[in-house]
PDB file of N, CA and C in Angstrom:
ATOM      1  N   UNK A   1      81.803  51.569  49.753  1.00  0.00           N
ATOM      2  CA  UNK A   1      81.330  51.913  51.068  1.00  0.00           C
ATOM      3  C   UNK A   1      82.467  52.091  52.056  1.00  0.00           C
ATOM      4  N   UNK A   2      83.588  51.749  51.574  1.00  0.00           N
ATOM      5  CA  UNK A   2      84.865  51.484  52.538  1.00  0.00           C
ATOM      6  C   UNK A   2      85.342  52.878  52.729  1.00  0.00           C
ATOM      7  N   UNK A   3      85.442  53.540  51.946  1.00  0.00           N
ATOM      8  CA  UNK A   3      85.488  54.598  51.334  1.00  0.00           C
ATOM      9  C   UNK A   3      84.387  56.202  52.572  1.00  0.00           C
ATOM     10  N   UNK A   4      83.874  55.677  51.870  1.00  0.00           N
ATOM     11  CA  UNK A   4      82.575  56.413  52.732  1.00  0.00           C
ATOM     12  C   UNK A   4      82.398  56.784  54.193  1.00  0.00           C
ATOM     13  N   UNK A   5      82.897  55.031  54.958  1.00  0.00           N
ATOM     14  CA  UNK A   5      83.012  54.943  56.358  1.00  0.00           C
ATOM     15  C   UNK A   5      84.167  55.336  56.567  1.00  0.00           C
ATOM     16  N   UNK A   6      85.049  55.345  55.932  1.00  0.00           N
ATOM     17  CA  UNK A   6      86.305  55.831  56.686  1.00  0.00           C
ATOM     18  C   UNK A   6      86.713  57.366  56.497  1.00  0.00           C
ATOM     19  N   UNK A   7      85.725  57.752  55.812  1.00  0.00           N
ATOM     20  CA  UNK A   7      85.317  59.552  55.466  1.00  0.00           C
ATOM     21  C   UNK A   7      84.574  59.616  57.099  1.00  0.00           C
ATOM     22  N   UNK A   8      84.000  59.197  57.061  1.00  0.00           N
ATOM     23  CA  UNK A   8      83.137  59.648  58.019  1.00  0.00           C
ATOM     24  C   UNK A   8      83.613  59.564  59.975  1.00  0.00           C
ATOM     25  N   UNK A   9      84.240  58.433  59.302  1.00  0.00           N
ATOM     26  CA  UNK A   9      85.315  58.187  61.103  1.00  0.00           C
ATOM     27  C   UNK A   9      85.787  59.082  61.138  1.00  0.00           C
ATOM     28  N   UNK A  10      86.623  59.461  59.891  1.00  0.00           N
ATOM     29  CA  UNK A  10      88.000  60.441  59.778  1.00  0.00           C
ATOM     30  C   UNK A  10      86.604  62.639  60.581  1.00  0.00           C
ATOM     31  N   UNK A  11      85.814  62.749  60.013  1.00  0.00           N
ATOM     32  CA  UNK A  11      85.296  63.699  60.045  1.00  0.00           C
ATOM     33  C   UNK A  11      84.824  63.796  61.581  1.00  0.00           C
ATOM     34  N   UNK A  12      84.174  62.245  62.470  1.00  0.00           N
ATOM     35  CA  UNK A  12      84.238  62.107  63.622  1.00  0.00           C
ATOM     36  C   UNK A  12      84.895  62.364  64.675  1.00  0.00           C
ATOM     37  N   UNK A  13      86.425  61.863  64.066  1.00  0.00           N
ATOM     38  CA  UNK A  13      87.826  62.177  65.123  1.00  0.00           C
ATOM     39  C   UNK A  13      87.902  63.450  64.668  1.00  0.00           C
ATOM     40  N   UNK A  14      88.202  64.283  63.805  1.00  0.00           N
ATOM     41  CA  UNK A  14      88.210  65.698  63.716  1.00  0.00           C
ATOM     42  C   UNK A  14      87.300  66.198  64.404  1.00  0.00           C
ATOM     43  N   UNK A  15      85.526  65.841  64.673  1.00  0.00           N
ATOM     44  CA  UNK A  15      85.210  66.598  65.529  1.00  0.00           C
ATOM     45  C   UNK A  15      85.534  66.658  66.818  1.00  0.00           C
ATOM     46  N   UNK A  16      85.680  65.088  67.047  1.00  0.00           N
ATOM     47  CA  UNK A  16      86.204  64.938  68.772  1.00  0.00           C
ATOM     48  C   UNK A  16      86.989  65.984  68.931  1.00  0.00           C
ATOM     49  N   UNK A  17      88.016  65.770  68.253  1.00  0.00           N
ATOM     50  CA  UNK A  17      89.775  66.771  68.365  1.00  0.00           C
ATOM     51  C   UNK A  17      89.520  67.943  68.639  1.00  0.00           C
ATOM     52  N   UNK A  18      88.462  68.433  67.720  1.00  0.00           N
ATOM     53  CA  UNK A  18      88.080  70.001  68.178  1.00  0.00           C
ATOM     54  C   UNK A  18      87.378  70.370  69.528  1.00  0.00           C
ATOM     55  N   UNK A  19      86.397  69.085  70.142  1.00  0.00           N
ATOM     56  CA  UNK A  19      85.346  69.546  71.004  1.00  0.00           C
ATOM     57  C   UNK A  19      86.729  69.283  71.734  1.00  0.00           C
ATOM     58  N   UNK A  20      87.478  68.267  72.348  1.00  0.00           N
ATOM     59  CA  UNK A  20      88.512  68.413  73.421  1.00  0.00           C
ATOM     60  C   UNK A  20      89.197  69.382  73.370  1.00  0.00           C
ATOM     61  N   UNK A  21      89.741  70.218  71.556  1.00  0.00           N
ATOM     62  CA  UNK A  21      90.400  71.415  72.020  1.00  0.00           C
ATOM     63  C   UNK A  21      89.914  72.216  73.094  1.00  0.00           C
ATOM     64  N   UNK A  22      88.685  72.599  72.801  1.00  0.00           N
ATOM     65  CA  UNK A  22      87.708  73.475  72.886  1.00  0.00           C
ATOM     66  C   UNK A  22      87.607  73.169  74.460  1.00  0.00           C
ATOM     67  N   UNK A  23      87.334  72.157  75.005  1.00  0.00           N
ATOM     68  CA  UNK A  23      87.321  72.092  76.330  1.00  0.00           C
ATOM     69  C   UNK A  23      88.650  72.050  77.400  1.00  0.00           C
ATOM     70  N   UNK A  24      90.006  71.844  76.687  1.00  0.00           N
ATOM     71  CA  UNK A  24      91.061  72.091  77.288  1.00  0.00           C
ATOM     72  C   UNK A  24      91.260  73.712  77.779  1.00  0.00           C
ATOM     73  N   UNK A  25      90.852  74.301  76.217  1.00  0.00           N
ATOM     74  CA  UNK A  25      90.889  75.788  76.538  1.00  0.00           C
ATOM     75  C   UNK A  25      89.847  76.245  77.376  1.00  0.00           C
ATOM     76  N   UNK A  26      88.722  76.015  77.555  1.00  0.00           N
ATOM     77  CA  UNK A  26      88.115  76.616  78.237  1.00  0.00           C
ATOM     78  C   UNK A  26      88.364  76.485  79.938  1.00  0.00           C
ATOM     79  N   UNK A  27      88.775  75.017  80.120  1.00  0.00           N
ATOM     80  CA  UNK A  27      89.266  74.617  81.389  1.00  0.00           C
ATOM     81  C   UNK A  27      90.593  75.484  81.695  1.00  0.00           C
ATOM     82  N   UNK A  28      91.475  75.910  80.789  1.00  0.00           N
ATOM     83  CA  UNK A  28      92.544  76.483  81.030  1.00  0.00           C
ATOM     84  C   UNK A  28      92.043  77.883  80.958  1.00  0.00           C
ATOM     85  N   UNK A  29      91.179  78.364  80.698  1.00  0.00           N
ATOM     86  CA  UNK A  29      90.675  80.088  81.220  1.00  0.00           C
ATOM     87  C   UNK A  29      90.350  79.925  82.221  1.00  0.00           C
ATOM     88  N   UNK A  30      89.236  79.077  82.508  1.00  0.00           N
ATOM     89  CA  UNK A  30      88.977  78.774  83.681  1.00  0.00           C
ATOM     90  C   UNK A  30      89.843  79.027  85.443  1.00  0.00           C
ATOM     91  N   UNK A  31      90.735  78.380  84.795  1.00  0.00           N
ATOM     92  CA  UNK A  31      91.719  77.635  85.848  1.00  0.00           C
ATOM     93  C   UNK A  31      92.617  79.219  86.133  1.00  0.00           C
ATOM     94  N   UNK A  32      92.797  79.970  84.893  1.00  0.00           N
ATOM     95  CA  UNK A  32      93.541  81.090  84.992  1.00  0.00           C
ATOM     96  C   UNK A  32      92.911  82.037  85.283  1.00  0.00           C
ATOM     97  N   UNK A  33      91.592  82.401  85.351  1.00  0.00           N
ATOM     98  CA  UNK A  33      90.291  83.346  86.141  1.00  0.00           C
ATOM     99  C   UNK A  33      90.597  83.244  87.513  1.00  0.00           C
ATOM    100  N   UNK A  34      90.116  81.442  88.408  1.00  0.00           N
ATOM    101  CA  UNK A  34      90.312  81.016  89.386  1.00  0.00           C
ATOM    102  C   UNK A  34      91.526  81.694  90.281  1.00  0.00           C
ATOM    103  N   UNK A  35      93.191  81.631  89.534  1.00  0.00           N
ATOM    104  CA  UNK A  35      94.104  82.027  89.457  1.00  0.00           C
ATOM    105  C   UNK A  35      94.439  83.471  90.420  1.00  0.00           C
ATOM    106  N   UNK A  36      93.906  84.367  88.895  1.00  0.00           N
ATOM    107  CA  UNK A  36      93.919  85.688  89.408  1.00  0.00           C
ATOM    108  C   UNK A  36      92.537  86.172  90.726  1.00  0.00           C
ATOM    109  N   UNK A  37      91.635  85.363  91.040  1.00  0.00           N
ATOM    110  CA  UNK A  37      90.953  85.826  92.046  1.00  0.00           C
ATOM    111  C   UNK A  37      91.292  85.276  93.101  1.00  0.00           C
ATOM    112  N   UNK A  38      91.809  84.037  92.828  1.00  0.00           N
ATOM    113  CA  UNK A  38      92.670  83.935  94.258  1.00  0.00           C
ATOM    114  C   UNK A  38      94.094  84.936  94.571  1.00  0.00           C
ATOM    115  N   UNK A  39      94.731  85.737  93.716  1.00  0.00           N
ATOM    116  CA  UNK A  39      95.686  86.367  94.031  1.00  0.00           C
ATOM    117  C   UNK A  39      95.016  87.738  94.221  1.00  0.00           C
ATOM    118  N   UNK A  40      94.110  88.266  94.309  1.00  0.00           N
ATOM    119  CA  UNK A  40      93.056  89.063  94.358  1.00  0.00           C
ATOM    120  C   UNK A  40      92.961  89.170  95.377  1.00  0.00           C
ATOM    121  N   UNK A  41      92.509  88.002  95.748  1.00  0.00           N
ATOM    122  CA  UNK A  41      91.962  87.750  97.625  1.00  0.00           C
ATOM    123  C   UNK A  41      92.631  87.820  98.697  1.00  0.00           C
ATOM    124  N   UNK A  42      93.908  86.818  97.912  1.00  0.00           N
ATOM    125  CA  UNK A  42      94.817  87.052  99.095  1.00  0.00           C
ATOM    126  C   UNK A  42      95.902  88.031  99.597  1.00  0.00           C
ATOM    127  N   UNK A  43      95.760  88.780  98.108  1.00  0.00           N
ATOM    128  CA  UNK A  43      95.966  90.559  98.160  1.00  0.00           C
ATOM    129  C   UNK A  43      95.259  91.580  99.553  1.00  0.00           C
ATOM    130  N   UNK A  44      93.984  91.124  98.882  1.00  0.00           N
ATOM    131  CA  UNK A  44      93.291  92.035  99.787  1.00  0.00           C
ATOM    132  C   UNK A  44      93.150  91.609 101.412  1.00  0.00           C
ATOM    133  N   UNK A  45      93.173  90.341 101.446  1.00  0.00           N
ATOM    134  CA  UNK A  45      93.427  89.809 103.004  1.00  0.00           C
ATOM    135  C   UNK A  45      94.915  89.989 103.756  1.00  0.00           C
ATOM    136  N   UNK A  46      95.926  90.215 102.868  1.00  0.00           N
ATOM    137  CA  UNK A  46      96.939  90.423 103.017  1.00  0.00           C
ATOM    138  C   UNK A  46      97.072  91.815 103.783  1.00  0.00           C
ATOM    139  N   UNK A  47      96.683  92.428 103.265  1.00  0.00           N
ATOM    140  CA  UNK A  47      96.310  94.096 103.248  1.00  0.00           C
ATOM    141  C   UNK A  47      95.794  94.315 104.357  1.00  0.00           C
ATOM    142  N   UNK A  48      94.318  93.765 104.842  1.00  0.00           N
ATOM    143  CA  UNK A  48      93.775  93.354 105.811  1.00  0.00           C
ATOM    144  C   UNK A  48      94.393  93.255 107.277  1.00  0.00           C
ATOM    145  N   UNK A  49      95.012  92.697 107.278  1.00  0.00           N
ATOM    146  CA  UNK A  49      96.146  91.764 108.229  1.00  0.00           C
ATOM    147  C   UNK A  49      97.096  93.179 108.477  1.00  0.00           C
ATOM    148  N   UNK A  50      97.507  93.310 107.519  1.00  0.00           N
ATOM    149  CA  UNK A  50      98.421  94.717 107.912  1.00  0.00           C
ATOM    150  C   UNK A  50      98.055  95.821 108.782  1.00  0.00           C
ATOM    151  N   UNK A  51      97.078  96.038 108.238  1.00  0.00           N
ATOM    152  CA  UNK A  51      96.232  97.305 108.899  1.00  0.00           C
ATOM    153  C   UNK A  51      95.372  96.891 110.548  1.00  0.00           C
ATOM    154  N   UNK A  52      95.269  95.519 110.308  1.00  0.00           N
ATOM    155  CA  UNK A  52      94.658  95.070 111.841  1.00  0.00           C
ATOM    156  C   UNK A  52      95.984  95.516 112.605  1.00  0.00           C
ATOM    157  N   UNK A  53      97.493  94.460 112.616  1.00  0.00           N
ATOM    158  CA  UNK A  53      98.219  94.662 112.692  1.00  0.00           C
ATOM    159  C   UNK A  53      98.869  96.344 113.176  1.00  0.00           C
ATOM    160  N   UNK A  54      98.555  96.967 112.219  1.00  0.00           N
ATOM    161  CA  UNK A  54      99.035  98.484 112.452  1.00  0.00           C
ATOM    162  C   UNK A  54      98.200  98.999 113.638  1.00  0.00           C
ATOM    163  N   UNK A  55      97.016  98.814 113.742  1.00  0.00           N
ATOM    164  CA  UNK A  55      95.864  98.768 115.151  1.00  0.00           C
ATOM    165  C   UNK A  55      96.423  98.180 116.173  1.00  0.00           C
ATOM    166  N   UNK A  56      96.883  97.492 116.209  1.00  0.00           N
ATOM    167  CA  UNK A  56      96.504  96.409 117.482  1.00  0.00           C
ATOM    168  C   UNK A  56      98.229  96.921 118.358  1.00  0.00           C
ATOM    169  N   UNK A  57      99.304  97.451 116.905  1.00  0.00           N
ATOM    170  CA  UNK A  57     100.413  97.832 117.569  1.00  0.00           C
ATOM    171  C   UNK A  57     100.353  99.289 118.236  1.00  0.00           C
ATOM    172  N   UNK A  58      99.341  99.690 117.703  1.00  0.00           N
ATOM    173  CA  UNK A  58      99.391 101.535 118.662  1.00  0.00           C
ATOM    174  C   UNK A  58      98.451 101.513 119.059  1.00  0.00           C
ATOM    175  N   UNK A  59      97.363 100.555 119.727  1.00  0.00           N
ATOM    176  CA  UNK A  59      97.139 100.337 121.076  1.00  0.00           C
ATOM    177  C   UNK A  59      97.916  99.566 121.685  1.00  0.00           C
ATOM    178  N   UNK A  60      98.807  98.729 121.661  1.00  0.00           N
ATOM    179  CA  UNK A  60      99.700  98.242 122.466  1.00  0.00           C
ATOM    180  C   UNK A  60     100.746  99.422 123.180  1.00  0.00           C
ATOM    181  N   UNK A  61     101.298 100.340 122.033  1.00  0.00           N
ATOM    182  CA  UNK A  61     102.079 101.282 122.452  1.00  0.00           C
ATOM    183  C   UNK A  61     101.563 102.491 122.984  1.00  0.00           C
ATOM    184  N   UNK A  62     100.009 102.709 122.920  1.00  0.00           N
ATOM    185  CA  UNK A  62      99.332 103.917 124.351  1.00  0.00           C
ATOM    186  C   UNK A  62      99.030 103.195 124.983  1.00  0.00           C
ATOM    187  N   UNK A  63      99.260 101.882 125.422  1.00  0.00           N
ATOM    188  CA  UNK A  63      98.872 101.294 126.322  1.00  0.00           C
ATOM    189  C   UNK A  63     100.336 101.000 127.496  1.00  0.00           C
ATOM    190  N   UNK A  64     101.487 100.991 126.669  1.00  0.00           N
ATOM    191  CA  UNK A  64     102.587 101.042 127.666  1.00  0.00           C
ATOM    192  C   UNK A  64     102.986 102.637 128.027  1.00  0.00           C
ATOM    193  N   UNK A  65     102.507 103.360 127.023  1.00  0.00           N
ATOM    194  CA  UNK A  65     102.957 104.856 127.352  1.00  0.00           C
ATOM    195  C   UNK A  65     101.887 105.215 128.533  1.00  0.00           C
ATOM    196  N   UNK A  66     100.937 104.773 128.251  1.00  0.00           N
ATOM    197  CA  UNK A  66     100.216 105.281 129.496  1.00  0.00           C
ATOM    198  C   UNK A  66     100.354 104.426 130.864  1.00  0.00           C
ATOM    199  N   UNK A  67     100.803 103.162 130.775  1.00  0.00           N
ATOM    200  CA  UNK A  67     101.482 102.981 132.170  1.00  0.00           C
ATOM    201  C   UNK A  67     102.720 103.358 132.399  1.00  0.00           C
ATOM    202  N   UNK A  68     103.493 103.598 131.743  1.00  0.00           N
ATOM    203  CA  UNK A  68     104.733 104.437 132.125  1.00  0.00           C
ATOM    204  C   UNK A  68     104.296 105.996 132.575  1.00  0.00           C
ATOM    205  N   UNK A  69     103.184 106.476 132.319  1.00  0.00           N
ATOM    206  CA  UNK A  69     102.798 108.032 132.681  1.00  0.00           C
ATOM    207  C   UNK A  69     101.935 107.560 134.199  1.00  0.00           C
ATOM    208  N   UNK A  70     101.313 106.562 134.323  1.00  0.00           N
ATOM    209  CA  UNK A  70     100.941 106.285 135.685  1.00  0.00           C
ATOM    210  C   UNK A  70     102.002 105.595 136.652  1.00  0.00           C
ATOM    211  N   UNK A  71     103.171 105.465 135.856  1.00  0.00           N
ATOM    212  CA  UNK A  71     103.966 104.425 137.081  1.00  0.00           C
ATOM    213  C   UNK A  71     104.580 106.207 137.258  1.00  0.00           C
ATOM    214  N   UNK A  72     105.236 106.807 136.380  1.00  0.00           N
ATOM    215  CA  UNK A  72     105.776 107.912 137.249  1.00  0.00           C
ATOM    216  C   UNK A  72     105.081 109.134 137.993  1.00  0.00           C
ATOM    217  N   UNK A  73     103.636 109.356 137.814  1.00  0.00           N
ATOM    218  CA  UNK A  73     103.144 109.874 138.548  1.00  0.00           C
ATOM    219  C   UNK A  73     102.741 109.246 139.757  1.00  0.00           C
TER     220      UNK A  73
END
């Protein structure tokens, strides 16, 4: 029987070993999905920002050109 049970521990820890593989990897896709959609995001917010940015500077600059066209008239 000694025999038997220690077949059977041994087949136990092999399954453990596998289900933790199995969940390391999946946590590590996981984590690397997460990853790329956060560099995704902050791509596109990045982008975002620029283009507000590019707005907000050429109304600033018809906004001094046109008081420089009312200060000299």
């Amino acid at each position: 029987m000694g025999e038997k049970a220690e077949a059977e521990t041994e087949e136990h820890v092999n399954w453990a070993k596998e289900k933790a593989k199995e969940g390391y990897e999946s946590a590590k896709n996981k984590a690397g999905e997460t990853l790329e959609e956060a560099k995704e995001s902050v791509a596109s917010n990045l982008e975002s920002a620029k283009e507000t940015a590019k707005e907000k500077t050429k109304e600033i600059k018809e906004n001094i050109a046109g008081k420089k066209r009312d200060e000299e008239l």
